[in-house]
Protein backbone atom coordinates (compact mmCIF):
# COMPACT_ATOMS: atom_id res chain seq x y z
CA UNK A 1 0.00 0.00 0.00
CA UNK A 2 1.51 3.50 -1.11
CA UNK A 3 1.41 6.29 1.30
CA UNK A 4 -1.00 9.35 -0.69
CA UNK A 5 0.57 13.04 0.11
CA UNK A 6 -2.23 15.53 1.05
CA UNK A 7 -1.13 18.15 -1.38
CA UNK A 8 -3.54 18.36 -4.52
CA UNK A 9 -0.81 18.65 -7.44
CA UNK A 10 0.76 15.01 -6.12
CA UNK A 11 -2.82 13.14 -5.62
CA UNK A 12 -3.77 14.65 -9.33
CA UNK A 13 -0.62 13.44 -10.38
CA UNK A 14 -0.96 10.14 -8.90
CA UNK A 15 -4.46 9.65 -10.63
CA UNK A 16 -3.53 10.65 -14.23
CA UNK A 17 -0.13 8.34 -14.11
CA UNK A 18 -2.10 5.52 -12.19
CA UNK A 19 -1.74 1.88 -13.66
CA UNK A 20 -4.73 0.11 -15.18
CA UNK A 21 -4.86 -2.24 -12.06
CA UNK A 22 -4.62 0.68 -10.15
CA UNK A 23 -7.36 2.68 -12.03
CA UNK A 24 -9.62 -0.12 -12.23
CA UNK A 25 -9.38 -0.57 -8.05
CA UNK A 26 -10.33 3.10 -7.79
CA UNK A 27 -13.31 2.58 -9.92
CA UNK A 28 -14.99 0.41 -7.52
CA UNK A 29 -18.76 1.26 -6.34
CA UNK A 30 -20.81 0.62 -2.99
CA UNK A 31 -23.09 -1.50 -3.18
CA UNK A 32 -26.71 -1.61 -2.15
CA UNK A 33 -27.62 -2.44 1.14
CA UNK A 34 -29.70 -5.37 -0.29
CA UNK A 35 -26.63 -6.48 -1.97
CA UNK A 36 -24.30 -5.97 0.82
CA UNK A 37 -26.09 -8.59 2.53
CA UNK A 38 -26.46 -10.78 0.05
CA UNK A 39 -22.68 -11.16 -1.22
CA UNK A 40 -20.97 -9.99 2.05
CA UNK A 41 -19.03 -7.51 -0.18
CA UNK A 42 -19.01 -3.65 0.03
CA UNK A 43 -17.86 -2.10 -3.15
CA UNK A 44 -16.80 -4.14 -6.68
CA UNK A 45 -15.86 -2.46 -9.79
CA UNK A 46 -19.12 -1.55 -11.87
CA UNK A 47 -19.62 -3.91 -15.43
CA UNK A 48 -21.49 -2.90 -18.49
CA UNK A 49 -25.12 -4.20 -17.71
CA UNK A 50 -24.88 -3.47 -14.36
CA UNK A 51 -28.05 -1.57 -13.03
CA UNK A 52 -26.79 1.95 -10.98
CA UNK A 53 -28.64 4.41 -8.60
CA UNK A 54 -27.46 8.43 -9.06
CA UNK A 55 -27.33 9.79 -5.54
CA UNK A 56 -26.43 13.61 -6.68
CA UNK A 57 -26.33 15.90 -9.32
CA UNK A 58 -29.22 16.58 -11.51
CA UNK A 59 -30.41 13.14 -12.39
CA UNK A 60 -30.27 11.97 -8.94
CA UNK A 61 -32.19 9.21 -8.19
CA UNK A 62 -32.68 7.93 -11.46
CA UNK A 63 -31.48 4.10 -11.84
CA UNK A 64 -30.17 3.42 -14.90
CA UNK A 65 -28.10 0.66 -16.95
CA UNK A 66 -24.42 0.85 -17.46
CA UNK A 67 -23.09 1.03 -20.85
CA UNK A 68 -19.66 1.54 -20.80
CA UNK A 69 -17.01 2.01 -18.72
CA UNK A 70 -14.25 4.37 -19.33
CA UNK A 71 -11.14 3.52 -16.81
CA UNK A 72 -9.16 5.94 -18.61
CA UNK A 73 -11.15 9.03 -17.61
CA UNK A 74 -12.57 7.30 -14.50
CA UNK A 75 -16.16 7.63 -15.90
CA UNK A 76 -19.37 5.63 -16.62
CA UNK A 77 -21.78 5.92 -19.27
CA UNK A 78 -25.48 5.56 -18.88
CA UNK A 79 -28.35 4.57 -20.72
CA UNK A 80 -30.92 7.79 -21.07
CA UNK A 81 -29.19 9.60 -19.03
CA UNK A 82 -27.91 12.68 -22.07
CA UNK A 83 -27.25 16.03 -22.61
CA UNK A 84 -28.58 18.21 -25.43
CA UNK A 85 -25.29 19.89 -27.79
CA UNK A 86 -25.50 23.28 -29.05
CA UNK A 87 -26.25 21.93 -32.38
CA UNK A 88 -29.20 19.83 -30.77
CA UNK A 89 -28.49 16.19 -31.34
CA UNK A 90 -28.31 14.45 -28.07
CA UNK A 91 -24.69 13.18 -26.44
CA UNK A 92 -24.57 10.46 -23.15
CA UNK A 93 -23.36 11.88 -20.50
CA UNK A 94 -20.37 10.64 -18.33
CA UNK A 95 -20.71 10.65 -15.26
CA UNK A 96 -18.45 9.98 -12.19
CA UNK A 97 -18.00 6.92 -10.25
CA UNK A 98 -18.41 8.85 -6.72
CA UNK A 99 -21.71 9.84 -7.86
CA UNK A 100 -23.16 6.38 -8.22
CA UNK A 101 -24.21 3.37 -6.02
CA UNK A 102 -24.96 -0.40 -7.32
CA UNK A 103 -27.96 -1.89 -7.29
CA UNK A 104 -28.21 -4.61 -9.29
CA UNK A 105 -25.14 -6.72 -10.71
CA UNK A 106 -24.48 -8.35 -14.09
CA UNK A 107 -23.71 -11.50 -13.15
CA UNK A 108 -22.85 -13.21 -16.54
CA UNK A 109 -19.28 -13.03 -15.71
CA UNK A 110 -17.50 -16.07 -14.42
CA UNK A 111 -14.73 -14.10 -12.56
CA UNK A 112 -17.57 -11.90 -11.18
CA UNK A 113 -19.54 -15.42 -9.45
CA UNK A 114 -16.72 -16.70 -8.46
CA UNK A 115 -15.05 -13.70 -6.20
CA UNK A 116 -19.11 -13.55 -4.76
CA UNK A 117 -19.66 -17.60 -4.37
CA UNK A 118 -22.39 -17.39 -7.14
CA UNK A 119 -23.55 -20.46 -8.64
CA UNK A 120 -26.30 -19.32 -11.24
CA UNK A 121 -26.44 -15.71 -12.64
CA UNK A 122 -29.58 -14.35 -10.54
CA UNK A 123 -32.04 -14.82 -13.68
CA UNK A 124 -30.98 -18.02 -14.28
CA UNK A 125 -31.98 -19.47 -10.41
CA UNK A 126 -34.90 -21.63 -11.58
CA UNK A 127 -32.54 -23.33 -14.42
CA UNK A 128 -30.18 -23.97 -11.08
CA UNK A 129 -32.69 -25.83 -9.09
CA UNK A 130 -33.66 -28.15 -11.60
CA UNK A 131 -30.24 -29.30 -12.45
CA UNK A 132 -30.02 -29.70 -9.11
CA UNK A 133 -32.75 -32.13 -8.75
CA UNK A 134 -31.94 -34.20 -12.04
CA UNK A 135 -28.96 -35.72 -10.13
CA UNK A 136 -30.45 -36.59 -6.58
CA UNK A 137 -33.83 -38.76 -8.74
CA UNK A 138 -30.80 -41.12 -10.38
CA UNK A 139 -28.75 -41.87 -7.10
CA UNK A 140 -31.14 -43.35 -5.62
CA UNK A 141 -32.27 -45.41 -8.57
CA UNK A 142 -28.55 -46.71 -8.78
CA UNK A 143 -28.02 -47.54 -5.32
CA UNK A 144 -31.28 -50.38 -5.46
């Protein structure tokens, strides 16, 4: 762990020359409370399709769908959530990782179930049960 210096110029410095490992640690979120006690984690770095909650600025509140993530500028893209150009088309709108708490987690990733002790993705949990069951009808059958 590296020691940060409180002057400004040195902790800008630090984030513009960061590492990608390093950048990609620092765009972790918080997670929901629901999810906190669900996974038993506190933050994890956000994934496009994960569902986030704006807590300020002027679309606060609104829970939108991530789209992409931009580790280089230390932003996330949102669906709807746009500004109107001076010319009058319509541009999304990056917005800041501080700004933004998880809510609801893509869980298609392996990596992603694994570091949360997932077995199914959460819409898959019906397809999970029944493969569970498919094994316990023939063990028995075997054993007679």
């Amino acid at each position: 762990m590296t020691l940060e210096s409180h002057l400004p110029r040195k902790q800008r410095l630090a984030r513009y020359t960061a590492s990608h490992h390093e950048r990609y640690r620092r765009m972790a979120l918080s997670l929901s409370r629901e999810l906190r006690g669900r996974y038993h984690v506190r933050r994890l770095t956000p994934k496009k399709g994960d569902t986030v909650r704006v807590l300020s600025g002027s679309y606060k509140g609104r829970e939108e769908r991530v789209t992409k993530v931009d580790y280089r500028h230390y932003r996330l893209v949102l669906d709807n959530i746009t500004v109107k150009k001076a010319d009058g088309k319509m541009k999304q709108l990056p917005i800041s990782p501080q700004h933004l708490l998880l809510t609801k987690l893509n869980l298609s990733d392996p990596w992603r179930r694994r570091v949360l002790n997932v077995t199914t993705p959460e819409g898959e949990e019906g397809a999970g049960e029944s493969a569970t069951a498919a094994p316990e009808s023939p063990a028995p059958e075997g054993a007679q």
